[in-house]
Protein backbone atom coordinates (compact mmCIF):
# COMPACT_ATOMS: atom_id res chain seq x y z
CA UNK A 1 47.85 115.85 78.62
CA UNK A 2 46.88 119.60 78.08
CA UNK A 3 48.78 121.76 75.86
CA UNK A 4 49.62 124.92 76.71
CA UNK A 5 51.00 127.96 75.00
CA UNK A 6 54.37 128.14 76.96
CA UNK A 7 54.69 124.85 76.46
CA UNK A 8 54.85 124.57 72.98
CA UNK A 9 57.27 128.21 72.76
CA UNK A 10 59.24 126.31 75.31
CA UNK A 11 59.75 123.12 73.01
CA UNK A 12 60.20 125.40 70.13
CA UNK A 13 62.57 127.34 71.58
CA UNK A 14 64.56 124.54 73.07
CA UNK A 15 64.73 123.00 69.25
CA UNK A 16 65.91 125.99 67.76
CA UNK A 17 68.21 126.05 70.68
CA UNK A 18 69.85 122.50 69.98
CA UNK A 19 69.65 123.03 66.00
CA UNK A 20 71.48 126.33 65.51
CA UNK A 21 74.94 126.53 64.47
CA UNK A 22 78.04 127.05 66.77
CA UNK A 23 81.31 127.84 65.14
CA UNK A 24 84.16 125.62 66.67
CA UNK A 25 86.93 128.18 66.91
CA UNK A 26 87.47 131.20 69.42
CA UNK A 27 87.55 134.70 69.01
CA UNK A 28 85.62 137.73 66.79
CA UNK A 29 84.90 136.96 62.93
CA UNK A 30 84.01 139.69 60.71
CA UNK A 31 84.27 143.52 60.49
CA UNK A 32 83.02 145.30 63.68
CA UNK A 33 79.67 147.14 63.22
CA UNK A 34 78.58 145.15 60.51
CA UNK A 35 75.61 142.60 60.49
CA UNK A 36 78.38 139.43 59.28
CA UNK A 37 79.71 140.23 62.68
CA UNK A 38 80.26 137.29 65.44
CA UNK A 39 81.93 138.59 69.03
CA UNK A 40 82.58 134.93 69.81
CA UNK A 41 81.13 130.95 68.77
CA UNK A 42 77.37 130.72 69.92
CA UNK A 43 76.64 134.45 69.46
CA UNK A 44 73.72 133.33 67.11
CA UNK A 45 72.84 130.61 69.52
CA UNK A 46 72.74 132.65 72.46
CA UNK A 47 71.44 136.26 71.07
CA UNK A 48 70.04 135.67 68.22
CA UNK A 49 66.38 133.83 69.15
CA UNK A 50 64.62 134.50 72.47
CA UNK A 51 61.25 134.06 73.12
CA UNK A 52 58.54 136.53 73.06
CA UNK A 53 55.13 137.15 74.39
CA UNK A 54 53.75 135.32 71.24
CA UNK A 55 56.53 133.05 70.25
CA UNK A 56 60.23 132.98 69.56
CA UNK A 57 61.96 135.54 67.28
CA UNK A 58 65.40 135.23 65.14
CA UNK A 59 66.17 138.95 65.62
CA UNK A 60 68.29 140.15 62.17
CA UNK A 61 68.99 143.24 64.49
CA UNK A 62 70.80 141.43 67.22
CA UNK A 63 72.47 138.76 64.68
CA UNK A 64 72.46 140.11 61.55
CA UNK A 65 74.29 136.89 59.75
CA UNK A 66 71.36 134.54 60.62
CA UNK A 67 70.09 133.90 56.79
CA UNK A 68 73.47 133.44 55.88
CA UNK A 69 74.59 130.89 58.57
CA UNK A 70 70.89 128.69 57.48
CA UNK A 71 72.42 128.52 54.17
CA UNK A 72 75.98 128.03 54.42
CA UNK A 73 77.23 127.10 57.91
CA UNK A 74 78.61 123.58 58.94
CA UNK A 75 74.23 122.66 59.42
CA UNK A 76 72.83 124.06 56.96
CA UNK A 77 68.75 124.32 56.73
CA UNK A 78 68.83 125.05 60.36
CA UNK A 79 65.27 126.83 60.85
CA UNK A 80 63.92 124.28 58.67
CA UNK A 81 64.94 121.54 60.37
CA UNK A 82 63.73 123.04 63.84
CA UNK A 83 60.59 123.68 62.25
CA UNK A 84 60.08 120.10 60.67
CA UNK A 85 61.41 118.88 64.41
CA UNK A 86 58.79 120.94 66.17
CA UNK A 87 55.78 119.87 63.72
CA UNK A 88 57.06 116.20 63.99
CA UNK A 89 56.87 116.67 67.70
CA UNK A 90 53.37 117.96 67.61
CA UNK A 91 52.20 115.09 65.82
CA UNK A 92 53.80 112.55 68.10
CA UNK A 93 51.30 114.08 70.29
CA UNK A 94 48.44 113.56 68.14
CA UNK A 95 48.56 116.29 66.03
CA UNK A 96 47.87 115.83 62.32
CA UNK A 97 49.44 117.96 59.73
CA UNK A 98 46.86 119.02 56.84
């Protein structure tokens, strides 16, 4: 099987995807115009990572409240879960981890 570059942003992207947090109930949360600012459940999910020519990026601009949903949200350790899941993928390929 070959590897490619858009396949591994792909399967990256598609982990952090799955792993990120999704608040349960409707409606805005937070003051408008500040970074702790949600519109609506899945605003992280959905706005905050995209992929990029040269990977995928957690923009802070878009979604200021990412750090702070990785530490205290309903999943905590998101991002380092999706990265553990993504480097435990790799090696189920073949991929050894030095």
């Amino acid at each position: 099987m070959k590897i490619t570059r858009a396949m591994l942003q792909n399967k990256l992207y598609e982990i952090f995807q799955s792993n990120s947090p999704v608040r349960q109930s409707g409606g805005a949360v937070g003051k408008r115009g500040t970074n702790l600012y949600s519109p609506y459940p899945g605003n992280l999910k959905n706005n905050g990572i995209y992929m990029t020519s040269s990977g995928i990026r957690l923009d802070y601009n878009k979604v200021g409240y990412i750090g702070y949903a990785n530490k205290y949200s309903k999943k905590p350790g998101y991002i380092e879960k999706s990265i553990n899941e993504f480097l435990q993928w790799l090696v189920s390929l073949g991929g050894r981890i030095t």
